[in-house]
Structure formats: C-alpha cells, structure tokens
N, C-alpha and C. Protein backbone atom coordinates (compact mmCIF):
# COMPACT_ATOMS: atom_id res chain seq x y z
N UNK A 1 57.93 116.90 107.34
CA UNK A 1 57.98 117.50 106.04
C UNK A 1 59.39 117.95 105.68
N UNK A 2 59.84 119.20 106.87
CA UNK A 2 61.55 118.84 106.09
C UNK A 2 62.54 117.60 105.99
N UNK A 3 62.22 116.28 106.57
CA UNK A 3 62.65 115.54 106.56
C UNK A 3 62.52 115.12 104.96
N UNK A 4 61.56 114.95 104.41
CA UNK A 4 60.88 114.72 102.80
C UNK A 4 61.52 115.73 101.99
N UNK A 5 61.94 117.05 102.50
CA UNK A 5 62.57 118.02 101.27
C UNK A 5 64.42 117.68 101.17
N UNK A 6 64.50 117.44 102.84
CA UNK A 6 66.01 116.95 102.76
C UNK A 6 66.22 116.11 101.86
N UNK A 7 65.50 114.66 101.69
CA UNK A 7 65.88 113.80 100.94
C UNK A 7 65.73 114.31 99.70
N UNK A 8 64.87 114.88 99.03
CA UNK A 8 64.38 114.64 97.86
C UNK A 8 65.69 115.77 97.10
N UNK A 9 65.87 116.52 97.97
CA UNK A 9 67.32 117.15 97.48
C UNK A 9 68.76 116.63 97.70
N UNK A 10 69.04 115.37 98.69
CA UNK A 10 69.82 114.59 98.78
C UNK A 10 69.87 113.69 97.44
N UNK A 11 68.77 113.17 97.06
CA UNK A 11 68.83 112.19 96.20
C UNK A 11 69.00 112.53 94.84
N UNK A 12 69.39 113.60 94.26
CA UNK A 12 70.08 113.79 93.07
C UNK A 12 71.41 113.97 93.22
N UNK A 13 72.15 114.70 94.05
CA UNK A 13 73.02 114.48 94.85
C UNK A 13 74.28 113.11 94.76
N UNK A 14 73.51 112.45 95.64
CA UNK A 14 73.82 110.88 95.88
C UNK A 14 73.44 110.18 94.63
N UNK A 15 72.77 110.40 93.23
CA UNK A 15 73.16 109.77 92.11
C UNK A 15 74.01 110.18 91.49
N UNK A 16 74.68 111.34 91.43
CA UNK A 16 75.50 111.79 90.82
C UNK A 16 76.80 111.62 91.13
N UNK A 17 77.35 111.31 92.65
CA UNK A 17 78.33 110.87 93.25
C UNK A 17 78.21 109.57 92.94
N UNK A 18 77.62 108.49 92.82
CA UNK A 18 77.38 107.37 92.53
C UNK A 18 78.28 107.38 90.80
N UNK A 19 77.12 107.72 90.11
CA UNK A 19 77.53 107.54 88.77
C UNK A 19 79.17 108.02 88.69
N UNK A 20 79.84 109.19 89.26
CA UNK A 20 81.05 109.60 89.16
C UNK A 20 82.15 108.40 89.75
N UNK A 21 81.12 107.89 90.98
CA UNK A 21 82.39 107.06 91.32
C UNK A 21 82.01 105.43 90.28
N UNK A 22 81.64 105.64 89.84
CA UNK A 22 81.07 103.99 88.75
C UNK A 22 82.03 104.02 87.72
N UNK A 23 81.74 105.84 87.33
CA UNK A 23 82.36 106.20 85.86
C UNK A 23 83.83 106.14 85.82
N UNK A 24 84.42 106.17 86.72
CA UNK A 24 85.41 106.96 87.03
C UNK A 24 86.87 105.84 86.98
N UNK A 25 88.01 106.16 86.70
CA UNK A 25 89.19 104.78 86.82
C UNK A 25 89.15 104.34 88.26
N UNK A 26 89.98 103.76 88.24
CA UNK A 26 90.20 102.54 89.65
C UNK A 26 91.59 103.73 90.39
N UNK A 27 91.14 104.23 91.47
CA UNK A 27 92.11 104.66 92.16
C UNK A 27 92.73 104.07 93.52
N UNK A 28 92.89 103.17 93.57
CA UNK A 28 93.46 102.03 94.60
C UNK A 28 95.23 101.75 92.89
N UNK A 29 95.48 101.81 92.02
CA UNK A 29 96.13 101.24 91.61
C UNK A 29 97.52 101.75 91.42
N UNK A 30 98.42 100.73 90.97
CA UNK A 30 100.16 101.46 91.64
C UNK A 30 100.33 102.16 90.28
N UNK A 31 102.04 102.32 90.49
CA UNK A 31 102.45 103.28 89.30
C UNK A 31 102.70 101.73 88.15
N UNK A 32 102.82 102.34 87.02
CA UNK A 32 103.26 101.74 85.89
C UNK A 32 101.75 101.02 85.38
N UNK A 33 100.52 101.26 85.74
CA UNK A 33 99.24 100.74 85.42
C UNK A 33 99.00 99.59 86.03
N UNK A 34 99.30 99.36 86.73
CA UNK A 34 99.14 98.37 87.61
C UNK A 34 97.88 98.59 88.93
N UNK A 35 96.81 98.02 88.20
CA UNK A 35 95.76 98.72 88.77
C UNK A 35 95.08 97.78 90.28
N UNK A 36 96.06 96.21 90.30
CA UNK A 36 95.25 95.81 91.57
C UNK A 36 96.37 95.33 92.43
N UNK A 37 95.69 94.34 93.36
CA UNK A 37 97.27 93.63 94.52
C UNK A 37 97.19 92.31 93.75
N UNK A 38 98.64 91.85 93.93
CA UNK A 38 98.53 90.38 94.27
C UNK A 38 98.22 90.06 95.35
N UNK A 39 97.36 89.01 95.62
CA UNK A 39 96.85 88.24 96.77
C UNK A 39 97.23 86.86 97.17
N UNK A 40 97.87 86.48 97.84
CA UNK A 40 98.19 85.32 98.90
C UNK A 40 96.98 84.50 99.64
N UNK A 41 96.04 83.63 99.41
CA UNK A 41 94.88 82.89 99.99
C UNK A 41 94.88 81.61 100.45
N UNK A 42 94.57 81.38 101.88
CA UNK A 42 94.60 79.50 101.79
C UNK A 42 93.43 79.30 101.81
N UNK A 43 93.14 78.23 101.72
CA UNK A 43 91.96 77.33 101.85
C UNK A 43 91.18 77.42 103.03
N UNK A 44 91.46 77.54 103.95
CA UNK A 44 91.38 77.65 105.24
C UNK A 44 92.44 78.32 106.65
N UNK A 45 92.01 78.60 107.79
CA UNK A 45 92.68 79.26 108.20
C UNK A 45 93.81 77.49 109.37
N UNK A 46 92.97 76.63 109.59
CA UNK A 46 93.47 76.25 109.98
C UNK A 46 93.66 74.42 109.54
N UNK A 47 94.24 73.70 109.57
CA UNK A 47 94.50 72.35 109.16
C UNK A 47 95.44 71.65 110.51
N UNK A 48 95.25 70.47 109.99
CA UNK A 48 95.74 69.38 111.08
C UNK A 48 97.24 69.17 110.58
N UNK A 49 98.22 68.92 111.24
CA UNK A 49 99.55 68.03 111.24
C UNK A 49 99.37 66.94 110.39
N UNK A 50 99.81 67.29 109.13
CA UNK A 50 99.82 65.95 108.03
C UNK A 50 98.84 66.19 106.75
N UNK A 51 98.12 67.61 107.14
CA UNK A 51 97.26 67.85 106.13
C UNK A 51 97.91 68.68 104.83
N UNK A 52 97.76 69.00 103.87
CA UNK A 52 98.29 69.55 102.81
C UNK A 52 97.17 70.77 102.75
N UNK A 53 98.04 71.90 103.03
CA UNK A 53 97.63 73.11 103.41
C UNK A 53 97.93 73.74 101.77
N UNK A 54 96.81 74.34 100.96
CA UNK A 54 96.71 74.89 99.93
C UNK A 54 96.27 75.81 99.24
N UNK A 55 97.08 76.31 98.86
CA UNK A 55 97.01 78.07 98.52
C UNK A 55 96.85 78.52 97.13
N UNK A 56 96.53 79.69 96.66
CA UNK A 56 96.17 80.31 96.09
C UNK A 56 96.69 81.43 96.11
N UNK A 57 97.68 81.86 94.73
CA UNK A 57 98.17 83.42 94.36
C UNK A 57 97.42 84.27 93.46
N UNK A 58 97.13 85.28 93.49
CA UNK A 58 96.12 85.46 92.44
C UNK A 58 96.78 87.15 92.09
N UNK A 59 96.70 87.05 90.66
CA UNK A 59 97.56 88.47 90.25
C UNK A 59 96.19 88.99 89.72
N UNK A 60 96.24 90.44 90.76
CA UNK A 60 95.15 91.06 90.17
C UNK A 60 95.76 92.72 89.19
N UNK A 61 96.93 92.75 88.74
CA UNK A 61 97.62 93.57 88.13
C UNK A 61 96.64 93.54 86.73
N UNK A 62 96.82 94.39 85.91
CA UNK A 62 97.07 94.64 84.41
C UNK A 62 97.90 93.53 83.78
N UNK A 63 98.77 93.47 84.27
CA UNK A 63 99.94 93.07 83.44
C UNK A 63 100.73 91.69 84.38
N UNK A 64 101.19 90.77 83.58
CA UNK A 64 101.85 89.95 84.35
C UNK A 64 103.10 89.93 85.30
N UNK A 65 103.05 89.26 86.20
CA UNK A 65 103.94 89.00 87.14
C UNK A 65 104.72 87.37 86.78
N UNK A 66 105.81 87.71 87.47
CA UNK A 66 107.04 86.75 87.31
C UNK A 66 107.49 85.99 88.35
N UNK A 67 107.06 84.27 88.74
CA UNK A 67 107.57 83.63 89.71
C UNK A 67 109.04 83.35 89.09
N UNK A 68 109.79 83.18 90.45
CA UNK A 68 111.20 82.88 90.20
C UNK A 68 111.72 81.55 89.75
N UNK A 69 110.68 80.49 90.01
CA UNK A 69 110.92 79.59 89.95
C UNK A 69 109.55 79.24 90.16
N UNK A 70 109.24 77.96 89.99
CA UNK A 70 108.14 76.68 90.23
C UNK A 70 107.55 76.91 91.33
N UNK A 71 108.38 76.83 92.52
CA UNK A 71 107.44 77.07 93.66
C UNK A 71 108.35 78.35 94.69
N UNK A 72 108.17 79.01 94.62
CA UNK A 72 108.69 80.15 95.00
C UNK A 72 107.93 80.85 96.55
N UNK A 73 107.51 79.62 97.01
CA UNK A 73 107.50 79.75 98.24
C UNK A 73 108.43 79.11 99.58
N UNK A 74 107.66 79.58 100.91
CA UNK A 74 108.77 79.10 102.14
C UNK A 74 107.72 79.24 103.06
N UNK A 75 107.47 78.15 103.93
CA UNK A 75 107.12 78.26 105.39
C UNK A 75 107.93 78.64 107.15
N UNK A 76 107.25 79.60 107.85
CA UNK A 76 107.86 79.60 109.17
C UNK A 76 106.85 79.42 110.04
N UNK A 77 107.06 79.04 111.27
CA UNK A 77 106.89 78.82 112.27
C UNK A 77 106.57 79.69 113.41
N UNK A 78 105.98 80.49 114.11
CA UNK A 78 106.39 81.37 115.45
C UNK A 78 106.39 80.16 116.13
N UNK A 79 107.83 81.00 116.80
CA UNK A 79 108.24 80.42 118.47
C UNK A 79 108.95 81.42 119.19
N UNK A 80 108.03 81.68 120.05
CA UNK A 80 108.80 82.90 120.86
C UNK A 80 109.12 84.46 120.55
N UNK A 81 108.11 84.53 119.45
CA UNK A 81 107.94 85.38 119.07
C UNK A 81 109.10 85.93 117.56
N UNK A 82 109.46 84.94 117.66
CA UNK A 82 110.62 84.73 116.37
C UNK A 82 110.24 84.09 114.94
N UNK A 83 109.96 83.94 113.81
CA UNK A 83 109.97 82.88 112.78
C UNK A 83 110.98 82.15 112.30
N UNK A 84 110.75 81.01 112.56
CA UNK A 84 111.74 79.71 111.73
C UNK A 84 110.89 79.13 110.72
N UNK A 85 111.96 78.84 109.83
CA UNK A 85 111.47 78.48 108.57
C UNK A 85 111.75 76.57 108.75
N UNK A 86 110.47 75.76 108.10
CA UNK A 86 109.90 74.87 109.05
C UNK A 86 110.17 74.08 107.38
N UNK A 87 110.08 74.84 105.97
CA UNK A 87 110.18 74.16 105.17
C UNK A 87 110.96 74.48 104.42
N UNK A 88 112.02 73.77 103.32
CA UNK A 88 112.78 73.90 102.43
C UNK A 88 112.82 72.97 101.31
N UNK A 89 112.62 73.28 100.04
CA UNK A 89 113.06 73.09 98.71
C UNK A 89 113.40 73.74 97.97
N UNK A 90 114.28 73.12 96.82
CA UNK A 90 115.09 74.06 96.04
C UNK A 90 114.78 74.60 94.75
N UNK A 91 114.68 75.61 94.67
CA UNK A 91 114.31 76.68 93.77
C UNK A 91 115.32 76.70 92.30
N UNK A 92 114.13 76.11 91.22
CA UNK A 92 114.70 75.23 90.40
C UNK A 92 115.18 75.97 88.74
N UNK A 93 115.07 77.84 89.70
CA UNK A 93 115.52 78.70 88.34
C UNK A 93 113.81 78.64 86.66
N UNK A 94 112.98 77.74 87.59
CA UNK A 94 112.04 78.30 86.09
C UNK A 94 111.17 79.40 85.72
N UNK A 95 111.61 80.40 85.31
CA UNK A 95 111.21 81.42 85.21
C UNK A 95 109.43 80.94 85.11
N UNK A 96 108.79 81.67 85.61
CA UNK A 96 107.04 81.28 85.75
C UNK A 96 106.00 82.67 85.74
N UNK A 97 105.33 82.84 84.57
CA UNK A 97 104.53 84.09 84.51
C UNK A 97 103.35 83.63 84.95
N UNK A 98 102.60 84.72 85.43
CA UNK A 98 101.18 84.20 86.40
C UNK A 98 100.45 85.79 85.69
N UNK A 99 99.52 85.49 84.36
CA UNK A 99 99.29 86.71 83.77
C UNK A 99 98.12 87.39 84.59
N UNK A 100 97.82 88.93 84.11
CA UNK A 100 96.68 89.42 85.10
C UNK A 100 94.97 88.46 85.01
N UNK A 101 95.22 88.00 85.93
CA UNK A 101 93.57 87.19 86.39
C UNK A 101 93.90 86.39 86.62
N UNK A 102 95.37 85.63 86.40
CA UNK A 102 95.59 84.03 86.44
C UNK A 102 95.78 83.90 87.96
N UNK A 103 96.00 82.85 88.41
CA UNK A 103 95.91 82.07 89.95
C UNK A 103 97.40 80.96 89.64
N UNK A 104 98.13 81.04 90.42
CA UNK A 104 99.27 80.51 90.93
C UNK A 104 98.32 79.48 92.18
N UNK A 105 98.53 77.97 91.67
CA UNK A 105 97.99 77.42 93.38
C UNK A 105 99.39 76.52 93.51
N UNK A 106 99.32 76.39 94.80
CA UNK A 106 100.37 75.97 95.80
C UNK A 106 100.13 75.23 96.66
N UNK A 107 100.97 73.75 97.18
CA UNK A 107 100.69 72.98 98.46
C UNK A 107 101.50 72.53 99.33
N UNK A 108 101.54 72.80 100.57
CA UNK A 108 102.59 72.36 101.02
C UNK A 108 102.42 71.40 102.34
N UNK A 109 102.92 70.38 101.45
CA UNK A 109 102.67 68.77 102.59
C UNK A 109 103.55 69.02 103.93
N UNK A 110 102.27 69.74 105.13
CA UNK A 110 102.55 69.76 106.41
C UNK A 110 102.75 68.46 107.08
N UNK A 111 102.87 67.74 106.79
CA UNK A 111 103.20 66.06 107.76
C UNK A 111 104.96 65.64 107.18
N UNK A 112 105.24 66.40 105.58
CA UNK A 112 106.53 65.75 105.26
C UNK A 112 107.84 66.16 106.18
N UNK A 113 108.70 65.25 105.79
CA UNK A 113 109.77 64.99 106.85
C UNK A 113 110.67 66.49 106.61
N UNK A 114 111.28 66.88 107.35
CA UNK A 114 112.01 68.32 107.60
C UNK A 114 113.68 67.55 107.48
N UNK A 115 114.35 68.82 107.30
CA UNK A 115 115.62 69.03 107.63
C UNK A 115 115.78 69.58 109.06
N UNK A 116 117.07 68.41 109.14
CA UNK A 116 117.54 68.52 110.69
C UNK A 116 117.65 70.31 110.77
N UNK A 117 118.10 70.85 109.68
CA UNK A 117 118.36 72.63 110.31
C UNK A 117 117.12 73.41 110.51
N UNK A 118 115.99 72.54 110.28
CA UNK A 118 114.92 73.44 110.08
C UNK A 118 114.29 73.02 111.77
N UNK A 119 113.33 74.49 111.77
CA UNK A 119 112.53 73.60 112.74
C UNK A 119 111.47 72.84 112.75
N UNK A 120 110.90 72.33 113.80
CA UNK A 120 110.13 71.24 113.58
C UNK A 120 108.20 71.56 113.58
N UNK A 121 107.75 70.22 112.78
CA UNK A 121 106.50 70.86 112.10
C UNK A 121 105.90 70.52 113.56
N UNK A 122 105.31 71.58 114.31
CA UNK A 122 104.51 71.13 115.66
C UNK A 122 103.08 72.29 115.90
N UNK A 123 102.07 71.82 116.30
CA UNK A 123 101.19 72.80 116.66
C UNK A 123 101.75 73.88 117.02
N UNK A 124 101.07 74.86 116.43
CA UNK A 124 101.55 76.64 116.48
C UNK A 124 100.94 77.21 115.10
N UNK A 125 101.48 78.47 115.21
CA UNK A 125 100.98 80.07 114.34
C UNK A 125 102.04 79.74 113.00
N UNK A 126 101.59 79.86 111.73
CA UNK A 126 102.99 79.31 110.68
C UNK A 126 101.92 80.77 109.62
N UNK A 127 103.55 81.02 108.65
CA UNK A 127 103.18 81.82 107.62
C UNK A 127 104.02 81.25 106.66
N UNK A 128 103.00 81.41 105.26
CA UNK A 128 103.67 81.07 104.26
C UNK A 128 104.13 82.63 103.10
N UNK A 129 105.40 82.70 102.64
CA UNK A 129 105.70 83.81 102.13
C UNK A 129 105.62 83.56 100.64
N UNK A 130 105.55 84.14 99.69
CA UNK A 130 105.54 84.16 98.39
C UNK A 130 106.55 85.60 97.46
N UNK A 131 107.23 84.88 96.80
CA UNK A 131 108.06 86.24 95.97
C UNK A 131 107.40 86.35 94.16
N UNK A 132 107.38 87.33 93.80
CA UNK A 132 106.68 87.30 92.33
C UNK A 132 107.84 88.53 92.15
N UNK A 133 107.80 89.08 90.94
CA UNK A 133 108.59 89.96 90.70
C UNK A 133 107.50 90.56 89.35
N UNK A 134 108.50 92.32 88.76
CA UNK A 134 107.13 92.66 88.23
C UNK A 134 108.01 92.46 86.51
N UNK A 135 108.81 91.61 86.33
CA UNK A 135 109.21 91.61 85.21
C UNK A 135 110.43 90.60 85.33
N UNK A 136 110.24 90.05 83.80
CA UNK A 136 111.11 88.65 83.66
C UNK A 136 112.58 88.58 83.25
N UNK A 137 113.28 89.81 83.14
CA UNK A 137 114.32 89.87 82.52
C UNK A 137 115.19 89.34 83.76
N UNK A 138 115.91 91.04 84.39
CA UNK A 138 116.62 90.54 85.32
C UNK A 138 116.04 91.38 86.69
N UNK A 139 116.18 90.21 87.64
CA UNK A 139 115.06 90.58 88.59
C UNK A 139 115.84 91.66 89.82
N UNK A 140 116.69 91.65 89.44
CA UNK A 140 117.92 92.91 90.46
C UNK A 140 117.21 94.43 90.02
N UNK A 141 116.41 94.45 88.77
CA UNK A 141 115.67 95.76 88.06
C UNK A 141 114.64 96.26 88.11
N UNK A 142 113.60 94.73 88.88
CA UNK A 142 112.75 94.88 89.21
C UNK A 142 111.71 95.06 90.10
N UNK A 143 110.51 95.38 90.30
CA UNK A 143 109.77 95.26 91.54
C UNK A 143 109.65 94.12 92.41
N UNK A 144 110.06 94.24 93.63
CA UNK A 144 109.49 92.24 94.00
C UNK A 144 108.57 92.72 94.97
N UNK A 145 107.74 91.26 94.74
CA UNK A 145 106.67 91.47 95.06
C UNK A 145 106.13 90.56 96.23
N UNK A 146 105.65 90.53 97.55
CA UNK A 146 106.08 89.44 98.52
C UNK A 146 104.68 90.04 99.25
N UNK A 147 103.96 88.43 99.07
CA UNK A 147 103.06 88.20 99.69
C UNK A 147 103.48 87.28 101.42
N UNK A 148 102.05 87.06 101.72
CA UNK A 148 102.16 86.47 102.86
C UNK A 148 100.49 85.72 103.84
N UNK A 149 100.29 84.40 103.91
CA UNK A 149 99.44 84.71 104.14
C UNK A 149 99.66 83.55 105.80
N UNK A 150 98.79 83.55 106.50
CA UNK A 150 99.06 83.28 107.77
C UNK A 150 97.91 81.99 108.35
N UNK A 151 98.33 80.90 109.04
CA UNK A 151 97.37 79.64 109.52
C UNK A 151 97.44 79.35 110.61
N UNK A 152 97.01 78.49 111.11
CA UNK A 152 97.47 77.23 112.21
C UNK A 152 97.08 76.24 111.68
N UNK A 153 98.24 75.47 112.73
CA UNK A 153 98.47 73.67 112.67
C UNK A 153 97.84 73.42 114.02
N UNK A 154 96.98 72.26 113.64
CA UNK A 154 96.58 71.88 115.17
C UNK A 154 96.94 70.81 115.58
C-alpha cells in the first residue's frame, strides 16, 4: 500500500518535470544561438583498400556554416602512435555554405595513388578531419570549426 501512495504522489511530480523539460529551450547550445554540433559521419566504420569511404557533414546550428573550399577535408593514418596524412588535394578557395539542416557529403577514393611525401594507404586506424568556419567573411575573425570522424582499412 505505501508503495501505491508513493507513486501516485510521484506521478504528478514526474509530469510536471516532463512537460518543463519538453517546454523548455534547448540547453546543450553554444553562444551566438547556435543551438546544435556539427557532426562528422561515415558510412561505416570500416571499408576495404580501394573502397571509397563516404561521409557525411551535417550542420546542426541555427545558422549557417562556411566550408573553405569544395572539399575541405584531409586524411591520416596512425603509425606508431603518430598521424600521417595519407591524402592530399588542393584547396580550391570556394567559399561553400552548408545552411542549418543541410549535409555536406564527402568521398575519399582509398585505393587512389598518393604522393611520394605522403604516407602510404595500408591496413590500419585512419581519421578524416573536416574545417567549417562560423562565418564567410574573413575567416582569421571567426569560429573554426573541426570535426573528425575515425575508420579502418582492411
């Protein structure tokens, strides 16, 4: 029986905390109204040597974010507890907005041929990094914003 009075006085309680937290703004969010994360996603955690490993940026802000360019990513490698960067292309200056809800996707052909300075694409732990920034003017003013998300090559 007090088990039956506990609840029944719990349970107005626990709707009212409910409704407050339903009613209530989003308190996870940064300064300037920026109420979610950007997120970094692959497809999977792991892919084969030669497979085209493909990602997903997803701006969950208010307000838009600013790639630096087209593909404004970079791959590394662990070896030895170090990262080398395993991929390189050149960053082609196009300013790129990714507005709040939109999805940035990305691929990066793990089998293509490397630069001799880079290291080499071989089974192991690889992360791919991402830069966004929180405004398009000049980006020395602004927030940057640097994802990261993490695989294997088998």
């Amino acid at each position: 029986m007090r088990r039956l009075g506990r609840a029944l006085l719990l349970a107005p309680i626990l709707v009212v905390a409910s409704l407050v937290l339903v009613a209530s703004p989003s308190w996870t969010g940064s300064q300037g109204g920026l109420d979610g994360a950007v997120t970094l996603r692959l497809e999977r955690s792991t892919f084969a040597i030669g497979d085209d490993v493909g990602f997903t940026e997803r701006n969950g802000r208010r307000e838009a974010i600013y790639l630096p360019c087209a593909d404004p990513w970079v791959v590394h490698r662990a070896v030895g507890g170090e990262w080398y960067r395993v991929e390189s292309h050149e960053c082609d200056a196009t300013i790129r907005a990714v507005g709040s809800g939109d999805v940035y996707e990305g691929v990066w052909h793990s089998g293509a041929p490397q630069a001799v300075a880079l290291a080499g694409i071989e089974p192991g732990y690889y992360r791919i990094d991402m830069v966004a920034f929180s405004c398009p003017e000049s980006f020395d003013k602004c927030q940057r914003i640097m994802t990261s998300a993490f695989f294997w090559l088998r």
